[in-house]
Structures are given as C-alpha cells and as structure tokens.
Protein backbone atom coordinates (compact mmCIF):
# COMPACT_ATOMS: atom_id res chain seq x y z
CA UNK A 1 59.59 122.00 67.15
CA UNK A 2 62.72 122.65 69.49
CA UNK A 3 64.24 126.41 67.83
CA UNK A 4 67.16 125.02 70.14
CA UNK A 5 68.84 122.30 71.37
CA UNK A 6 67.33 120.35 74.89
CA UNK A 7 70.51 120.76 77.08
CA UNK A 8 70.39 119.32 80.58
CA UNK A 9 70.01 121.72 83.41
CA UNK A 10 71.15 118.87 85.83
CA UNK A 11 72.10 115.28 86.43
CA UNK A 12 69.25 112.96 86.03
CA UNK A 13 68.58 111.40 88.71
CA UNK A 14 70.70 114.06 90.61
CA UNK A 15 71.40 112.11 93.22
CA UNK A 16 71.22 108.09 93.84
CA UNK A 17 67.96 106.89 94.31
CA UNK A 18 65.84 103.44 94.69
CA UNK A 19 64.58 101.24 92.13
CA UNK A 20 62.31 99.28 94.36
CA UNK A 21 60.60 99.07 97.32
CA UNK A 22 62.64 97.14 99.48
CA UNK A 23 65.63 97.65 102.16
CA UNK A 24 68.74 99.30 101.57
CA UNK A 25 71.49 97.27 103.21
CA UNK A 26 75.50 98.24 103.42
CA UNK A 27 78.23 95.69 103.93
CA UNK A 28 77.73 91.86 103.93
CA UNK A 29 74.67 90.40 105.36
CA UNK A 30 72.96 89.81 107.49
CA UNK A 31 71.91 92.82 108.39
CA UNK A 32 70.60 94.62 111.47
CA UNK A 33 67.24 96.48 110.71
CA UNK A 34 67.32 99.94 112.20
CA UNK A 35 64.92 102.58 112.35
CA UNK A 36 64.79 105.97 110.60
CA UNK A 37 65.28 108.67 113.40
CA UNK A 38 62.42 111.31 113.33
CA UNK A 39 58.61 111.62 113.43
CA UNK A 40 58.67 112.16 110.13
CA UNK A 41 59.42 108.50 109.37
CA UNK A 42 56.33 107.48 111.19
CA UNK A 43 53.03 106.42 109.24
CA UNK A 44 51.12 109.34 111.92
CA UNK A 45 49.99 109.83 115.40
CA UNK A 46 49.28 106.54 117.44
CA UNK A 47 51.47 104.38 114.90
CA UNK A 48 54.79 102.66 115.48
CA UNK A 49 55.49 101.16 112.01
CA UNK A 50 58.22 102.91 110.42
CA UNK A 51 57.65 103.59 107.01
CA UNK A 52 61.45 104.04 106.25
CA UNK A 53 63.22 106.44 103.81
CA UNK A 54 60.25 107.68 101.62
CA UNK A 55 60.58 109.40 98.02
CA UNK A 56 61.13 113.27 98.93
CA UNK A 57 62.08 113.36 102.27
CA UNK A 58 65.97 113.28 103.68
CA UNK A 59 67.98 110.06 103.85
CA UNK A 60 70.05 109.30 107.03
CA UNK A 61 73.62 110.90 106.48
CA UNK A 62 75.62 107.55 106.08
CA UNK A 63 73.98 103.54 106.83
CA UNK A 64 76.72 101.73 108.77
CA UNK A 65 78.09 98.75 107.73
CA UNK A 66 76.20 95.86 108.63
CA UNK A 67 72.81 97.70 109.04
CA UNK A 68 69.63 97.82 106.80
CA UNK A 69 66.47 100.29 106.29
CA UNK A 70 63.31 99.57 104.96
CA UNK A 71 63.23 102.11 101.96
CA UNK A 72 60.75 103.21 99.38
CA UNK A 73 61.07 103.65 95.38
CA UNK A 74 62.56 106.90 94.30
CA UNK A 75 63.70 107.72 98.01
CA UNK A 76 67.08 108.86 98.33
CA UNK A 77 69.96 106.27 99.02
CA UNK A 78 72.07 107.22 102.07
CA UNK A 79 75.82 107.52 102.12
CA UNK A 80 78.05 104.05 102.30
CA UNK A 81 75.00 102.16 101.45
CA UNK A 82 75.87 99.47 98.75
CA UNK A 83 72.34 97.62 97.67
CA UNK A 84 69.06 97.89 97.45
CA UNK A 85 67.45 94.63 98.14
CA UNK A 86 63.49 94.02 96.90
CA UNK A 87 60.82 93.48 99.34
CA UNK A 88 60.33 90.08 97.92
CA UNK A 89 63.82 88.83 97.69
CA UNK A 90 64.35 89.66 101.58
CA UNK A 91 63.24 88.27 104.53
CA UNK A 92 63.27 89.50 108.32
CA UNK A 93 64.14 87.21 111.57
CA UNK A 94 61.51 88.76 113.48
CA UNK A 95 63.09 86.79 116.52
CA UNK A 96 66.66 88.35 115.89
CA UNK A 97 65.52 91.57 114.08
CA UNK A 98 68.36 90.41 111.20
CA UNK A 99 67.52 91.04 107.62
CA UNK A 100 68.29 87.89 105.03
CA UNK A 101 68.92 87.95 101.46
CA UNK A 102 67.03 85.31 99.77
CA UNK A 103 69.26 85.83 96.77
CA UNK A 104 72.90 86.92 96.08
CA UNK A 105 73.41 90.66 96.61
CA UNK A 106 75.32 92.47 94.09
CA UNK A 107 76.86 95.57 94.74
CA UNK A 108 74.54 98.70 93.42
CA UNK A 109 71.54 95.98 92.24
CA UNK A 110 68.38 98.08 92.24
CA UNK A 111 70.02 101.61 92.46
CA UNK A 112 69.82 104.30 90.23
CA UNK A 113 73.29 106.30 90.31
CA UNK A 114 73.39 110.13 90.21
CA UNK A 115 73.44 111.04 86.31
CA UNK A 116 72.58 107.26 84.74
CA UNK A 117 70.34 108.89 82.63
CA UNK A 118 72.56 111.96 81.80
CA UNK A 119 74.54 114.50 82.89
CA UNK A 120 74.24 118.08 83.77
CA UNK A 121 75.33 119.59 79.95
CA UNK A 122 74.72 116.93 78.00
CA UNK A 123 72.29 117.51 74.14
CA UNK A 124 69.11 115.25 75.05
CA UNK A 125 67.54 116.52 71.95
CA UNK A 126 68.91 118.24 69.21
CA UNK A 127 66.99 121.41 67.50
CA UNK A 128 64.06 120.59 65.01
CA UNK A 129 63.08 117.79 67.21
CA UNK A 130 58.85 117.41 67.39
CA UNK A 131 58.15 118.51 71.03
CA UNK A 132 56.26 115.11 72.11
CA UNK A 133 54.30 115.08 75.46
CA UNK A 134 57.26 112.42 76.73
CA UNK A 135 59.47 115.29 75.08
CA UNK A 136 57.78 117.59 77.37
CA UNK A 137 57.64 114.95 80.34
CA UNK A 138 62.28 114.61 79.54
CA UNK A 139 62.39 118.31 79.69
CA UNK A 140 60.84 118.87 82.97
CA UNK A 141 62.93 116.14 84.65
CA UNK A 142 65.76 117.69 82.87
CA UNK A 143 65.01 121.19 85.02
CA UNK A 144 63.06 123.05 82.52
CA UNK A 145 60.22 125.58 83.54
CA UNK A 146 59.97 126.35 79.67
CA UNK A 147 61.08 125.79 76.10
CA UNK A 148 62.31 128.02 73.23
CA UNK A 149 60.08 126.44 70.53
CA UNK A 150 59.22 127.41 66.68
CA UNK A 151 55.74 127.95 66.22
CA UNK A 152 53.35 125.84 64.49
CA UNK A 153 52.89 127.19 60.62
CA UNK A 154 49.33 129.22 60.74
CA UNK A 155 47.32 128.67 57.12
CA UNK A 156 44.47 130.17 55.78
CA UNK A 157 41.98 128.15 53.15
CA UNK A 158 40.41 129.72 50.82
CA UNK A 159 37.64 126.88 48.95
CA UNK A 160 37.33 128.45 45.34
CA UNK A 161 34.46 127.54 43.08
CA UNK A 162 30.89 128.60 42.16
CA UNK A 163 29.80 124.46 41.50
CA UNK A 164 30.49 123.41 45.21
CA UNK A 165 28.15 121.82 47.82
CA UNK A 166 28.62 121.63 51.71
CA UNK A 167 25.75 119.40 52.18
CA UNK A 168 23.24 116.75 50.79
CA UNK A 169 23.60 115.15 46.95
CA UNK A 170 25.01 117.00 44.28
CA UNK A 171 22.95 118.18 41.71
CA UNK A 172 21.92 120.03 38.74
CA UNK A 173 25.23 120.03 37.36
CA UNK A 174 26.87 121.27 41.64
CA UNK A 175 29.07 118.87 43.42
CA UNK A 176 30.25 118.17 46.63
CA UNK A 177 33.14 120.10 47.90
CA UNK A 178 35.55 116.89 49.50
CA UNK A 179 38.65 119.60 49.46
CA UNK A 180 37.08 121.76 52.25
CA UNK A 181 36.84 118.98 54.78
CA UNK A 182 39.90 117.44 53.87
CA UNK A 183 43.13 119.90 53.44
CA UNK A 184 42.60 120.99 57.51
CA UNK A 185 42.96 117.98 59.28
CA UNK A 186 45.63 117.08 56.96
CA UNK A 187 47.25 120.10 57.46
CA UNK A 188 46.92 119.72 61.04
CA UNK A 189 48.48 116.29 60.50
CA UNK A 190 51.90 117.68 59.27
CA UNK A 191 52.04 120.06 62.57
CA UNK A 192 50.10 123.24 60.88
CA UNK A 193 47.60 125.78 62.86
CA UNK A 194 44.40 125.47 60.50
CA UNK A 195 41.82 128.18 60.40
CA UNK A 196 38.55 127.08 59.05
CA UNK A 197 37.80 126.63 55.25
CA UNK A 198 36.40 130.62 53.98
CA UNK A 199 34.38 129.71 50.86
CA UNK A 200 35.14 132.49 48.34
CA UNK A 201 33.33 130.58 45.09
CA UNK A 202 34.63 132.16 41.82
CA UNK A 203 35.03 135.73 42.96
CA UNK A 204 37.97 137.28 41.76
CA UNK A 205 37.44 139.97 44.30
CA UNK A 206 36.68 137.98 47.46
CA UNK A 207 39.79 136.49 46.54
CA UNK A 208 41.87 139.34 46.13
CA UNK A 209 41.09 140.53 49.49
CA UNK A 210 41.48 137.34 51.41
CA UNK A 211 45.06 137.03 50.06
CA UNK A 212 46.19 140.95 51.08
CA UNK A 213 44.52 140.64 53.93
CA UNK A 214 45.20 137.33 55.47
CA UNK A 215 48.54 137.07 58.55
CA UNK A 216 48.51 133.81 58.03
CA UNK A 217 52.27 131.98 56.92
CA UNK A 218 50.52 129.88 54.60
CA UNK A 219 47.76 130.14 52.41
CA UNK A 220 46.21 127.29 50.25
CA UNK A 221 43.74 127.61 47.39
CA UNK A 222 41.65 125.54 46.06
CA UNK A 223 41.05 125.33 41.93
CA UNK A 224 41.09 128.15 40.24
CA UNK A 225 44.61 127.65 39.16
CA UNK A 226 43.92 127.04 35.14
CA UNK A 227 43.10 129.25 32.67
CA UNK A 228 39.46 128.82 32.43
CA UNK A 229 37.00 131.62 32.18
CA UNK A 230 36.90 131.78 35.82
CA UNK A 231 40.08 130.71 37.37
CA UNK A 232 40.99 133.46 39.23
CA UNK A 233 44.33 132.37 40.83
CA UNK A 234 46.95 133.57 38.22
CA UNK A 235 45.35 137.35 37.22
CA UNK A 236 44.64 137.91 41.33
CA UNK A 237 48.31 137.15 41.99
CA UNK A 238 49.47 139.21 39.15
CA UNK A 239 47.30 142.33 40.26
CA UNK A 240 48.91 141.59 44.22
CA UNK A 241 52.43 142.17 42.99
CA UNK A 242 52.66 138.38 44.01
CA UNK A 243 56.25 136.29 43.38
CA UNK A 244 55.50 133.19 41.53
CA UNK A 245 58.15 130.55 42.50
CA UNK A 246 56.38 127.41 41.02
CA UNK A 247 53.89 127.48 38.29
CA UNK A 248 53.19 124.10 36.78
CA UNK A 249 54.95 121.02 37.40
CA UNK A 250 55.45 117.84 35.22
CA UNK A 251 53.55 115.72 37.35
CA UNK A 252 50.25 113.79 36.87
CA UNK A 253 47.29 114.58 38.41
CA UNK A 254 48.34 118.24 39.68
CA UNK A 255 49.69 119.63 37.15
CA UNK A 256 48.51 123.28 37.52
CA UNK A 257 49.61 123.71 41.14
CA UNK A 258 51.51 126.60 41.82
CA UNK A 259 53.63 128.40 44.27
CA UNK A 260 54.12 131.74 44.89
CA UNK A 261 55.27 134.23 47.54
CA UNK A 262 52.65 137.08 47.90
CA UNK A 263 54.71 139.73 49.07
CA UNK A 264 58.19 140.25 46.81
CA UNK A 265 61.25 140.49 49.02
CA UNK A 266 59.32 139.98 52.19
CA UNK A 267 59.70 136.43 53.21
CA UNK A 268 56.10 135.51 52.67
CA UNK A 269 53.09 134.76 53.19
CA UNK A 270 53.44 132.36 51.01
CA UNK A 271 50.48 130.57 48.77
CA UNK A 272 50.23 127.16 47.56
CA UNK A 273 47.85 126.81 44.84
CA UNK A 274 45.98 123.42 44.21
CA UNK A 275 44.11 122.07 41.39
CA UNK A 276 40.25 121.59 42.02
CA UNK A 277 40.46 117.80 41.42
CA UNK A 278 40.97 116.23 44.68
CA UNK A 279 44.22 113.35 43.85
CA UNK A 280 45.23 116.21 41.83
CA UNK A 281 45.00 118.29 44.89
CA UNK A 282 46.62 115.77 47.35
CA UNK A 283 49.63 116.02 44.82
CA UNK A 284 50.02 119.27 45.77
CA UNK A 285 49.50 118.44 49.15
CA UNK A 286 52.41 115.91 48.99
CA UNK A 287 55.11 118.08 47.02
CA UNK A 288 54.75 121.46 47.56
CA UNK A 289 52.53 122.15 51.08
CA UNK A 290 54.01 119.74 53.02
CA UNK A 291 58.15 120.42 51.72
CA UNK A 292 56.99 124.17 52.81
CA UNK A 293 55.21 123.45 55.88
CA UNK A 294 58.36 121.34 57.06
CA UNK A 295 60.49 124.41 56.59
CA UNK A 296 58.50 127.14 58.15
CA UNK A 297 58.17 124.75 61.20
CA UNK A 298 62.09 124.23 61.26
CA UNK A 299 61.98 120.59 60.61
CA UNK A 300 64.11 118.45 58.34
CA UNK A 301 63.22 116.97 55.31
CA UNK A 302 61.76 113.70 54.87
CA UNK A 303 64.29 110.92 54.13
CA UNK A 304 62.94 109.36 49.87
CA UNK A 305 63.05 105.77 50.12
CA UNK A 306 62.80 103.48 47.32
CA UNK A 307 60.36 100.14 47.09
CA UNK A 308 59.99 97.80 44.64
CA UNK A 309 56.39 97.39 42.32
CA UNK A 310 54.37 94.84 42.25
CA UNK A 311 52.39 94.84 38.59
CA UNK A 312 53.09 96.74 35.99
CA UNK A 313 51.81 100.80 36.02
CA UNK A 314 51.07 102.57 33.36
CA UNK A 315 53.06 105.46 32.98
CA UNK A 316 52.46 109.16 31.10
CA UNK A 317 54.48 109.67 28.03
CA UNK A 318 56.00 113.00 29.17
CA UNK A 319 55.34 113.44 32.90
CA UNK A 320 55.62 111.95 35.98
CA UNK A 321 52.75 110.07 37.86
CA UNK A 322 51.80 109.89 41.37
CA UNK A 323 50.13 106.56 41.95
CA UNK A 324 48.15 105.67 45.25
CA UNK A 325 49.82 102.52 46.45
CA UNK A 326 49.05 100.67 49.72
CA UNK A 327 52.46 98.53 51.42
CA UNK A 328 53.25 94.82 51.75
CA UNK A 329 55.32 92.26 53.04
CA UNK A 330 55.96 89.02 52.72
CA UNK A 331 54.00 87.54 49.84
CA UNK A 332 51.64 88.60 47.06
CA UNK A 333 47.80 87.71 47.56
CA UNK A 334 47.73 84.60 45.53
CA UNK A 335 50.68 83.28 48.02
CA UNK A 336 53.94 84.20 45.57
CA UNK A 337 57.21 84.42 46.78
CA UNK A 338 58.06 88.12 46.74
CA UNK A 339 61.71 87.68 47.53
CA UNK A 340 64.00 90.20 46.38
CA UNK A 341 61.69 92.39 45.80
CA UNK A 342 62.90 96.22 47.80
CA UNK A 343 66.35 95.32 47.78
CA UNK A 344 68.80 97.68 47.76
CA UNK A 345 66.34 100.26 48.67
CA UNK A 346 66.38 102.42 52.13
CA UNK A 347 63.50 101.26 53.50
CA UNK A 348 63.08 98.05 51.79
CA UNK A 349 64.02 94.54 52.72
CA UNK A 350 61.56 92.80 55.83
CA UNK A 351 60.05 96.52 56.68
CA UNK A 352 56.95 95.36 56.47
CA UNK A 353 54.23 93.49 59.12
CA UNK A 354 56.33 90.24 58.18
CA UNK A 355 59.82 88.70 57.72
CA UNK A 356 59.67 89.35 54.05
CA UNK A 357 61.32 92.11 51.97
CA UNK A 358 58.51 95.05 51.39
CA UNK A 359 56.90 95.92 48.42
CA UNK A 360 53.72 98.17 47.25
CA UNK A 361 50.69 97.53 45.41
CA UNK A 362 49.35 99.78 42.95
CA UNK A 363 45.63 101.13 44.01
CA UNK A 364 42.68 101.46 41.35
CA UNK A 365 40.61 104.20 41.24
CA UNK A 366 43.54 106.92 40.63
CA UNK A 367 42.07 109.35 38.16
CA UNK A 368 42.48 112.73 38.95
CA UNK A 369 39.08 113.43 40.17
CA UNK A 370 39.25 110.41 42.56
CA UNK A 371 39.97 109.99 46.11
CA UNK A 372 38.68 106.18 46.82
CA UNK A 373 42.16 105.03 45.65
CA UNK A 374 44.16 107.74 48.41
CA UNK A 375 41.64 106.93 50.85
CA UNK A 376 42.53 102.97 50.91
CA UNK A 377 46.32 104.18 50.51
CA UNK A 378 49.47 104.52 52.54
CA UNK A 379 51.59 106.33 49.94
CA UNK A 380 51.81 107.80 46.49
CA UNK A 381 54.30 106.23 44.17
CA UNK A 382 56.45 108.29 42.31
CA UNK A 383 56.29 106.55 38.62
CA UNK A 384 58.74 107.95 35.56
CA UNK A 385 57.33 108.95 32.43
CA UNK A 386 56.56 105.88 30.63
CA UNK A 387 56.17 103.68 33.51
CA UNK A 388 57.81 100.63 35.60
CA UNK A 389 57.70 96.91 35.16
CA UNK A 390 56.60 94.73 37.95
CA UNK A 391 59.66 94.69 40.56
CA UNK A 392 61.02 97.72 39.45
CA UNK A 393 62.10 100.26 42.99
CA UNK A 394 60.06 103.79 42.66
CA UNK A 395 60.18 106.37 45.01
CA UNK A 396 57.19 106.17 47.89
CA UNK A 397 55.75 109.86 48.85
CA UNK A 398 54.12 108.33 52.46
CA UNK A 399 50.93 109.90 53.75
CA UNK A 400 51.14 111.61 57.37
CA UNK A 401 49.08 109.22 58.87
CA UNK A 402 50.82 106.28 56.60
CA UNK A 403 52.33 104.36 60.32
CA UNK A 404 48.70 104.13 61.40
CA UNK A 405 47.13 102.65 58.46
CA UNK A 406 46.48 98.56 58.25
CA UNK A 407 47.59 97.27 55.61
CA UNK A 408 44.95 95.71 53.70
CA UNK A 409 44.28 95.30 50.18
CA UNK A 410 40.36 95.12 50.19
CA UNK A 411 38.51 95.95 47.06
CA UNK A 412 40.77 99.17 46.38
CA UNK A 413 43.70 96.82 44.10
C-alpha cells in the first residue's frame, strides 16, 4: 500500500508528442514533404529513406507553414506544427513531392499535448492505495525511481491439535488438517506475508514459545481456543502477560475466536485465535483477521453492502449466523421473476452477470465443521438471530477471491 500520496514529479507527456505513425503537417494543405536534417534521421549507412522524427531523438526546432514530416509514434512534435495526420489517411504525389489529406484535418487530431494526462503536482493516487503493477507502470512515467510504501502484514501459523493429519485418510479416530493448507493462501489473498504452517499439536509449551518468540505482526492459531482439557490458547496467553481484546463473539459457527494483543502497551504482535472447525474458522477469518490485516497494511475498510435473500434461513435464537451464500442476477433457477429483490441496498439492483437486480442464494452444507458450502461460495451472509424471510436485505461478508468466482449454483444449493 502507498504510506503516501502518488504526486506527479512532472507533466505527463512532458512535452507534445505523436499518437500515430504518420506525418506531422503545419498550416493548410497540401503540404511539401521535407526531410529531417542529420544522419541521424537516416535508416544507416548506404540508405536514403528518411525515417523521420523517431520516438527519443530531437524534433526540428519549428515545421514551417505549409511543410510536412514523416513522423513516428511517441516522437516529439516540433514547434508551429498543428496535426498529425495517420499514415493511412495521407497520401504522397510522388510526381510533385506534395502530401494530401484523404480526410479533413483538424487542428491537434492525433497529438498528445504536454500534461493531457496530468500535471507536474497533481495527487494520481491517494495514500492506502494497493500498489498494482499498472500502479507501478503510472509511477514510473510519473518520474519515480521509488515509492514510500507500508509493508505487507508478516503472520505466523501456528496448527494446534494432537488429532491432525497432513497426509492420506483419516483414521483411528485422526483427521485431516484442511486449516493448515488453507489460512496461507488466504492470508496471502488479503495482501499478508505468510510463513509456513509450524504444527505445534496440543503442547502447551511449544505454544508458549512460538508466541514469545515469534516477530511476526500477526499470529493466527488454530483450535485450542475452548476450554477443553487441552485447549491451550486461553492459560498460554494468561501466563504471556497477553491483552485480550476479543474473547468470544455472538456469532455462529466461531464462536470461541478470540483476539488479543500479546505484548500490553506495546502495539502488538497481535494474535487472532480461531476455532478448530474450519466454517467456524473462516468466520474468524472474515471478522477479525482480515478487519486487522486491513489496518496493519494501512488500507481502508471494506464498504457492507446489503442484498436481498432468496429462501428462507434459519436463524439462531440468540446469535448471529454467517451463512455461505453464492450471488445472482436476474432470475431464480426455476425462471421466477426476481424483481425488486436488492433494492435499496448499496450494491444491489442489476450488479449481477445480468440486467436484473442481484440477489444471493443460501448454500447447504454450512455446519460448522464444513467447508463444501464456503468452497462453492462467494460470500457469507450475515443473518440476525432468528432469521430472514425470503427477500429480506442481509449484510454480504464477500470472500477475497469473491470477483473471480462463476457464479453457479451446482449441487452446493
């Protein structure tokens, strides 16, 4: 991210250049076709084709009126000249040596003027902003050598649990670790530095010195954060001196997730705890990594937007739920009108892949130990205890990779 704004060090172009290959021509036509003066115009020794005014090398001072020269795209426009005319749209009275337009000539057609794009001073880019590569590409035409940037967040994580496999079928009462493979690349998907996945299993210890040891910004757990016989999370922290800023939240799955700060008064590290069941982990993910994450990389938050329901969801009777949901537009599957549905909402209203107002389906498979649901999904919707009515608006949570996705219901609905 920018730490400060993208200013520009000079005029872009900085000075007036060609749009096209062609012949730049001052005054009314026709026009005489001159040479450019120098052996630097020449294509090389034993050639007498003049190549014109190329990109990079010095225009004539001024172009008299009445005269044309072949010129090249990006080459520098000479003083008093008034056109650039296309290679195609010209033609040259070989008999004569005049130059004809085959179409009308407007005054500065296919010339870029000095500072079109911007001028010396002016914000390009405003602090926060991602640095993209055409970011990069606007920055060195802008003059930069280099850029005053925040860092990318570093995090550490730590895989917690004694019942975990990294390879072949579970069994005997182990399972398959799906956290480990999945928190880093979507880490790295909201802009973080990743290290690889250390695999501490249930040992308090091993835990207590990855935490005091680690120089990481953030640090993610996984499980652990109950108060089972071996959930380590809360007692470690305690012993560390640790801050806890969040511990619990009324949400469903992810309830035990947890914030803290492990050094009091220090700014951080900071540790994001998440529950060992994976949706229940991707709700920490969602609403307290990534929040963080944005923060420590100096960007802004993300904008809520509201969409409207199709089908009723089932709601918890005292806490929220976050419900894997995939987006449409248009129509329903059995070919029902789904007008009206997402008005009012940011975000809502023909948003979609068609000319109809946007709306979500609810995704099966959204138990807390599940990830086929979030895998098929675009977004988590953010249901009120209770639950919503088909049509109601809810708040969408999108995933990082949500612009990507194709929106298809399958067999996940």
């Amino acid at each position: 991210m920018l730490a400060e704004p993208l200013v520009a060090l000079t005029d872009l172009p900085s000075f007036d250049t060609s749009a096209m290959d062609g012949w730049v021509v001052s005054g009314p036509g026709p026009w005489t076709v001159r040479d450019v003066a120098g052996a630097e115009a020449r294509a090389g020794a034993g050639s007498n084709r003049d190549l014109g005014i190329l990109a990079g090398r010095s225009a004539p001072g001024t172009l008299p009126d009445g005269d044309a020269i072949r010129i090249a795209t990006g080459a520098r426009i000479p003083a008093d000249a008034n056109a650039v005319i296309r290679n195609e749209h010209a033609r040259v009275d070989r008999a004569t040596g005049l130059l004809h337009a085959e179409h009308q000539v407007l005054p500065g057609q296919d010339i870029r003027p000095r500072g079109q794009e911007c001028r010396a001073g002016d914000r390009l880019m405003p602090a926060g902003a991602s640095v993209t590569p055409a970011v990069l590409g606007l920055a060195a035409a802008a003059g930069y050598d280099t850029l005053v940037v925040v860092p990318r967040p570093r995090v550490d994580v730590l895989v917690l649990g004694d019942e975990l496999l990294t390879g072949g079928l579970p069994h005997d009462g182990l399972i398959r670790d799906a956290l480990g493979p999945m928190i880093g690349p979507w880490l790295r998907a909201l802009g973080a530095e990743v290290s690889a996945p250390q695999r501490l299993g249930d040992d308090a210890a091993a835990l207590r010195h990855a935490l005091t040891t680690s120089d990481a910004d953030l640090v993610i757990t996984t499980g652990g954060t109950a108060a089972g016989p071996v959930d380590h999370v809360h007692p470690v922290l305690a012993e560390i001196g640790a801050e806890l800023l969040v511990d619990g939240v009324a949400v469903r799955p992810g309830h035990p997730m947890l914030l803290a700060r492990l050094k009091k008064n220090d700014g951080g590290p900071y540790l994001v705890g998440l529950p060992g069941n994976p949706l229940a982990a991707v709700s920490g993910l969602l609403t307290l990594a990534e929040p963080l994450l944005r923060g420590l990389a100096g960007r802004e938050p993300e904008a809520p937007y509201r969409v409207a329901v199709r089908d009723d969801v089932h709601g918890h009777p005292h806490d929220t739920r976050l419900v894997p949901v995939v987006h449409r537009a248009g129509s329903t599957a059995d070919g029902r009108s789904v007008s009206g549905y997402g008005s009012g909402g940011e975000g809502a209203g023909g948003a979609g892949t068609g000319g109809g107002a946007e709306y979500v389906v609810p995704l099966r498979y959204n138990g807390p130990a599940m990830l086929r649901g979030i895998a098929a999904a675009d977004g988590l919707a953010v249901v009120p205890p209770g639950g919503v009515r088909s049509g109601t608006e809810v708040e969408i949570l999108d995933l990082p990779w949500a612009s990507a996705m194709p929106w298809t219901e399958g067999c996940f609905t």
